[in-house]
Protein backbone atom coordinates (compact mmCIF):
# COMPACT_ATOMS: atom_id res chain seq x y z
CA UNK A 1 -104.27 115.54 89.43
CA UNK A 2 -105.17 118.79 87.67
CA UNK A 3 -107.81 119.84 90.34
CA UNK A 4 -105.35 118.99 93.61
CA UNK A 5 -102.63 121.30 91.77
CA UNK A 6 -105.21 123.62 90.86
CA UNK A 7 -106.50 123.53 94.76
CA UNK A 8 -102.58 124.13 95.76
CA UNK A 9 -101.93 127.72 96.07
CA UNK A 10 -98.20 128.84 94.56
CA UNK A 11 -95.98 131.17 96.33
CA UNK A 12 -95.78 132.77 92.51
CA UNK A 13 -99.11 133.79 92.36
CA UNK A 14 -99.95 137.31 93.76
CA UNK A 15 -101.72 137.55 96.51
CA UNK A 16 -104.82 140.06 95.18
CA UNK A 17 -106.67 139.40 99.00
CA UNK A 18 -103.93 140.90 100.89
CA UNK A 19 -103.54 143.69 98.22
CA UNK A 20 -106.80 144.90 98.46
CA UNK A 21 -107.06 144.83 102.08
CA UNK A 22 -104.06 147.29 102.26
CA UNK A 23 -105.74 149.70 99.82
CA UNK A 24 -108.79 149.55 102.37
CA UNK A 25 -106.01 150.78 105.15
CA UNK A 26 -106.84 154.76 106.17
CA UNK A 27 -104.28 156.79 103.97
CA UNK A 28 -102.19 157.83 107.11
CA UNK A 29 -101.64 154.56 108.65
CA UNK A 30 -100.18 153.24 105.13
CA UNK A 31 -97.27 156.61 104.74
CA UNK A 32 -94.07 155.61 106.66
CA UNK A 33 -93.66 157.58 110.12
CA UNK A 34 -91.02 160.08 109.60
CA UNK A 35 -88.05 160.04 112.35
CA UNK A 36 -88.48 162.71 115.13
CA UNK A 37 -85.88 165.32 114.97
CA UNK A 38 -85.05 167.20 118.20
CA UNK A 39 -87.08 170.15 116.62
CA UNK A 40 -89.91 167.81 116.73
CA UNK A 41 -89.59 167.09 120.78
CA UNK A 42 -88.89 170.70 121.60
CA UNK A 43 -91.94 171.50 119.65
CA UNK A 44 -93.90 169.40 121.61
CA UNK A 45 -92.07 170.15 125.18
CA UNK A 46 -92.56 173.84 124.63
CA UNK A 47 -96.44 173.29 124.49
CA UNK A 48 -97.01 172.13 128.12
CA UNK A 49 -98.27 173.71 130.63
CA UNK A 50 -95.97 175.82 132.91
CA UNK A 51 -94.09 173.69 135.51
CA UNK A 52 -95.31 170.40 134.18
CA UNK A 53 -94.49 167.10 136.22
CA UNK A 54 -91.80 164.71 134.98
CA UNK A 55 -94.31 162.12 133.89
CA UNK A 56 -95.74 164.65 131.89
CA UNK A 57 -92.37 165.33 130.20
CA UNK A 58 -91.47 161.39 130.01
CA UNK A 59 -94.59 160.68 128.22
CA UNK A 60 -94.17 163.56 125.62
CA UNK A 61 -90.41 161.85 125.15
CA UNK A 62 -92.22 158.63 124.47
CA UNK A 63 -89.65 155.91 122.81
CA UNK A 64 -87.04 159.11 122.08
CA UNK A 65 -85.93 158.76 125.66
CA UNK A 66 -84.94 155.14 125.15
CA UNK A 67 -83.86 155.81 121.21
CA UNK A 68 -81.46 158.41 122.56
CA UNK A 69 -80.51 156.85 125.85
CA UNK A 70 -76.92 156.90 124.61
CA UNK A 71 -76.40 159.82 122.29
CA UNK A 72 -76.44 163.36 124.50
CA UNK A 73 -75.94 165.51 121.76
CA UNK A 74 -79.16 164.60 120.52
CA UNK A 75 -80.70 167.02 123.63
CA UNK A 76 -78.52 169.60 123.37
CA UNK A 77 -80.12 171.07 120.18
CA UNK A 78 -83.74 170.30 122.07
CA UNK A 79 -82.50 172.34 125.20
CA UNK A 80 -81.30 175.52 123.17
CA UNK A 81 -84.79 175.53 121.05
CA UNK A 82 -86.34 175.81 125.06
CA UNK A 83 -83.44 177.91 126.00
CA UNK A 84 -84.84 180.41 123.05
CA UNK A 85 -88.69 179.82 123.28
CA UNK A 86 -87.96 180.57 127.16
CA UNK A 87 -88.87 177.99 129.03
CA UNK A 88 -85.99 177.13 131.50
CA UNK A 89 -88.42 175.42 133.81
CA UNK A 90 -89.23 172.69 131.33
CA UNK A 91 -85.42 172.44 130.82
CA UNK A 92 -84.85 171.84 134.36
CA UNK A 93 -87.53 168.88 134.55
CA UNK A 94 -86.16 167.27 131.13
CA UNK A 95 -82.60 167.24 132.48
CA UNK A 96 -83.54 165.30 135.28
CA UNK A 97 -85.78 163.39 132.94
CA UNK A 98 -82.56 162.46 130.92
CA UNK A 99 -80.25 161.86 134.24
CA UNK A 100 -83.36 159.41 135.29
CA UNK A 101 -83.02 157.43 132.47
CA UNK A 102 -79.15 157.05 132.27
CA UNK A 103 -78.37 159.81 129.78
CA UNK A 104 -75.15 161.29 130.51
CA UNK A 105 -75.72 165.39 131.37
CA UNK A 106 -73.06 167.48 129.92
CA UNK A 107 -71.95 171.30 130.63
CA UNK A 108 -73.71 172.30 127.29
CA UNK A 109 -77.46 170.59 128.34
CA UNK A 110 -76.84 172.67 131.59
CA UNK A 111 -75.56 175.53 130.12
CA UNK A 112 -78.46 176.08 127.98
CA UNK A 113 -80.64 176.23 130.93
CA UNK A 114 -78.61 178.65 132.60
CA UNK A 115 -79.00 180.57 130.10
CA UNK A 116 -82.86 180.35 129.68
CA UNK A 117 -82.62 181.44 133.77
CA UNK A 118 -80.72 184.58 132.51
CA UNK A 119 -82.58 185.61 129.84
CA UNK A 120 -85.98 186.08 131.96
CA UNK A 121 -83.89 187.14 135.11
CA UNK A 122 -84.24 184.26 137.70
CA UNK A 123 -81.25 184.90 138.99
CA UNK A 124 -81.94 182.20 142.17
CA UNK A 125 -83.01 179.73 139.96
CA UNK A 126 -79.80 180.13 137.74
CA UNK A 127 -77.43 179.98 141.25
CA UNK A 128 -79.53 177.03 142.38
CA UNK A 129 -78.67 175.07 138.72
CA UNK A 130 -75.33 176.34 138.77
CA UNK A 131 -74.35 175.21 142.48
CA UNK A 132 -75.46 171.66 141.64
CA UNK A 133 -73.41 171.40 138.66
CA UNK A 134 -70.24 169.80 140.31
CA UNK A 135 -72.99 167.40 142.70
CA UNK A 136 -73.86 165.88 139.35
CA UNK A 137 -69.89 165.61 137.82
CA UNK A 138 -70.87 168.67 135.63
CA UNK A 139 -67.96 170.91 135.61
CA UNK A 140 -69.20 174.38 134.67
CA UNK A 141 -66.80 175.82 131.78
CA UNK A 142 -66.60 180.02 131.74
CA UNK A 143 -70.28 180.24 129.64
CA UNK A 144 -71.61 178.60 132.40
CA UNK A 145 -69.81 181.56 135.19
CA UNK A 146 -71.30 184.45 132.37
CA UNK A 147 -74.60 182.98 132.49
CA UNK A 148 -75.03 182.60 136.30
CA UNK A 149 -73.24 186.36 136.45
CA UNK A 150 -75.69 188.16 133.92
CA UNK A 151 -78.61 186.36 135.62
CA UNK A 152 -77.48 188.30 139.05
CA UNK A 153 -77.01 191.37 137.06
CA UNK A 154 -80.46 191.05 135.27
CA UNK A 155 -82.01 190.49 138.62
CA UNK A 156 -80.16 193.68 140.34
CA UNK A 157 -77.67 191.43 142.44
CA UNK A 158 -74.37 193.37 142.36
CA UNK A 159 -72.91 191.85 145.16
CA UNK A 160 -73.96 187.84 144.35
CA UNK A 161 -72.14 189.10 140.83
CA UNK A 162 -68.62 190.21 142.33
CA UNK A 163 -68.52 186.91 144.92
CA UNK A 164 -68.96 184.84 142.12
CA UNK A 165 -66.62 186.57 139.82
CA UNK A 166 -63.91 186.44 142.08
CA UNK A 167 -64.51 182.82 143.04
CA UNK A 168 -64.15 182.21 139.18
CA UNK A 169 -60.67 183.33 139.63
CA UNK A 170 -59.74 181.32 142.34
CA UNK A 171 -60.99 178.48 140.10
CA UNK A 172 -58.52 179.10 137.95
CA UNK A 173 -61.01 180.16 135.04
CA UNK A 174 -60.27 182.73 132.61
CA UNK A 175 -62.89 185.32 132.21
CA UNK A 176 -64.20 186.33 129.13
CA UNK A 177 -65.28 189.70 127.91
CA UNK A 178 -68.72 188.60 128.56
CA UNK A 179 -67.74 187.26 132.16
CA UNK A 180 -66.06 191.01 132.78
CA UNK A 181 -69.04 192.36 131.24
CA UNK A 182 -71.89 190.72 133.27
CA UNK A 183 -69.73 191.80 136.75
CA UNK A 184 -69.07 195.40 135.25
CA UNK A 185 -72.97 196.09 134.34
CA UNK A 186 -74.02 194.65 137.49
CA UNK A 187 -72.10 196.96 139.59
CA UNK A 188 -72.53 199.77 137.30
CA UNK A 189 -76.76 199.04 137.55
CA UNK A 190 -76.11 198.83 141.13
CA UNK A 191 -74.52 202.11 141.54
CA UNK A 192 -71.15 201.10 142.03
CA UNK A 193 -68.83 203.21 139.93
CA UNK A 194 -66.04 202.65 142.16
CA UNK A 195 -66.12 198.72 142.21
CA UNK A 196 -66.10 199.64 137.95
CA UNK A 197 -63.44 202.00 137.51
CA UNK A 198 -61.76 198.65 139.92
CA UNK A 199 -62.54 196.59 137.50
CA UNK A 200 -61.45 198.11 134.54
CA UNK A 201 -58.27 198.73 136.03
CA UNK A 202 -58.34 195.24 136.79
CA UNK A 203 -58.37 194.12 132.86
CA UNK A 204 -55.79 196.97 132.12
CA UNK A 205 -53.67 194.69 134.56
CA UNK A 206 -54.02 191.67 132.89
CA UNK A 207 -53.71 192.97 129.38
CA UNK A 208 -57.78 192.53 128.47
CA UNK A 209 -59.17 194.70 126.19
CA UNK A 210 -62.52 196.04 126.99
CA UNK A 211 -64.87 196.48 124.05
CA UNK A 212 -67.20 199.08 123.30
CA UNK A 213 -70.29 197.98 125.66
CA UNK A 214 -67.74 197.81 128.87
CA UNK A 215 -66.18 201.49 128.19
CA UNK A 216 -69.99 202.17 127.81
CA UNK A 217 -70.42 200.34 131.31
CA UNK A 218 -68.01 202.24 132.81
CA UNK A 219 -68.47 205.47 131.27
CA UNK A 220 -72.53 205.19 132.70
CA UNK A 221 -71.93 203.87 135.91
CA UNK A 222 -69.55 206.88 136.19
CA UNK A 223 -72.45 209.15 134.88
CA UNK A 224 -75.14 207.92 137.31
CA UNK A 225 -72.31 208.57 140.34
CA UNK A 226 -72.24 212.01 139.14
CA UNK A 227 -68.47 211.32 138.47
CA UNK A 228 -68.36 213.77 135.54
CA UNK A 229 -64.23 214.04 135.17
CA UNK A 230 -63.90 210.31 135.66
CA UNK A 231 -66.32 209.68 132.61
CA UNK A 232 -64.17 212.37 130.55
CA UNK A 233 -61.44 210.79 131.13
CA UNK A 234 -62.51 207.80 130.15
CA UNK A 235 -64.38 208.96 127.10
CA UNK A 236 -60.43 210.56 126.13
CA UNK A 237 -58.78 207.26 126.72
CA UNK A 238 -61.40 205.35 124.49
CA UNK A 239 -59.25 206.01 120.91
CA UNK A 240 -55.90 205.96 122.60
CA UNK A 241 -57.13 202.32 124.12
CA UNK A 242 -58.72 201.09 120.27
CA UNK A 243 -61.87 201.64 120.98
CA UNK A 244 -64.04 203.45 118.97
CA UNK A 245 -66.86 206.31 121.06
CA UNK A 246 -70.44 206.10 119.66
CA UNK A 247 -73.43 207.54 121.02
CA UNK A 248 -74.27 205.91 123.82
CA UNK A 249 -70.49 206.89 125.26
CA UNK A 250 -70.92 210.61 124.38
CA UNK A 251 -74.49 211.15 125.56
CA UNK A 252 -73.07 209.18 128.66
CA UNK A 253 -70.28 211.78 129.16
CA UNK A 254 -72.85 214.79 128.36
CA UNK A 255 -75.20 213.53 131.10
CA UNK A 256 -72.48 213.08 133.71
CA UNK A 257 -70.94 216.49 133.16
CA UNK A 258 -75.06 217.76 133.08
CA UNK A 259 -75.55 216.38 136.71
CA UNK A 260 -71.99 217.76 137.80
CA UNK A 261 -73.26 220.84 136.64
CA UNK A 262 -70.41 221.61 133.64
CA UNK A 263 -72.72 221.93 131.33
CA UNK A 264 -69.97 224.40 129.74
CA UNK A 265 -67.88 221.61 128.94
């Protein structure tokens, strides 16, 4: 009887087999895996090569794409890191990658690669992604109409600017001092101090306050059209208006009354 119990093994006695064959496990295989943060996927997304296939993208996702299947603000923060690191054409591929897989695409994942469009000046590639917004039940909100503007200004397209700012207003959006800014500096790099001076008269009509950087916009575009008393004027309205002249409006004025030749005033 003693050697069959013996023979028996109990579930209370430690099992020193297993134990040991766990020590014999490499070091990183026994630490628990720590959960991927989006940080962690735009790390890895910002890596690839330039214009890299969506498998390519998919298979850097791995199990995230299914993890996350039904929480999208879980890519927003991964789309701003790309939107900052520059990369809008990875952001392009990944928002397909996440309409693909049934992830619902909101005006923030898009806006963020509008915005990585603007900052590096592809203004076509920013109209492209902004004209298929509605196509895929993305209603663009008035970030998205600044970033598709100040794309067209970066990339010297004054007139793409003004068609889309005034189709804003026929949809009903309200600009934003960014949105007036965008269409103001556009026309201003474009040479178009009358279609400025139009605009600010605009905002005067519907009780907007320009800031500092559109007086500046206005006050330059009049400088490079040689419109010396125009940029004066404005220049003398700036206090009266609560805005406060710095240097870029004076040497502005200066250089505007230089190439009108009243250099006495």
């Amino acid at each position: 009887c003693y050697s069959k119990f013996q023979s028996e093994p109990s579930c209370m006695t430690p099992d020193h087999g297993s134990g040991r064959a766990e020590l014999r496990r490499p070091i990183r295989e026994r630490i628990p895996t720590r959960r991927l943060e989006p940080n962690d996927i735009a790390a890895k997304l910002v890596l690839l090569e330039k214009s890299p296939s969506a498998q390519t993208v998919r298979d850097q996702l791995g199990e995230v794409l299914h993890i996350w299947n039904r929480a999208p603000q879980r890519w927003t923060p991964i789309l701003s890191l790309l939107r900052d690191f520059k990369r809008p054409d990875i952001s392009i591929i990944l928002i397909e990658v996440m309409a693909s897989a049934g992830i619902d695409t909101n005006t923030y994942h898009v806006n963020s690669a509008l915005s990585a469009f603007e900052t590096i000046g592809q203004w076509q590639h920013a109209l492209s992604l902004f004209c298929k917004m509605p196509l895929d039940t993305v209603i663009p909100d008035v970030i998205s109409w600044s970033a598709v503007m100040s794309a067209c200004e970066k990339g010297g397209q004054w007139q793409q600017a003004c068609s889309l700012f005034a189709e804003l207003q026929l949809e009903r959006v309200t600009p934003d001092l960014i949105s007036w800014g965008a269409v103001a500096s556009a026309c201003e790099k474009g040479g178009q101090w009358q279609h400025v001076l139009s605009l600010f008269a605009e905002m005067a009509s519907q009780r907007v306050e320009a800031n500092e950087i559109i007086w500046n916009t206005a006050i330059s575009a009049c400088e490079k059209g040689a419109q010396w008393q125009q940029a004066l004027s404005l220049l003398a309205e700036m206090p009266l208006r609560g805005a406060c002249p710095n240097v870029i409006s004076w040497s502005a004025a200066v250089s505007a009354c230089e190439k009108g030749g009243k250099w006495q005033v």
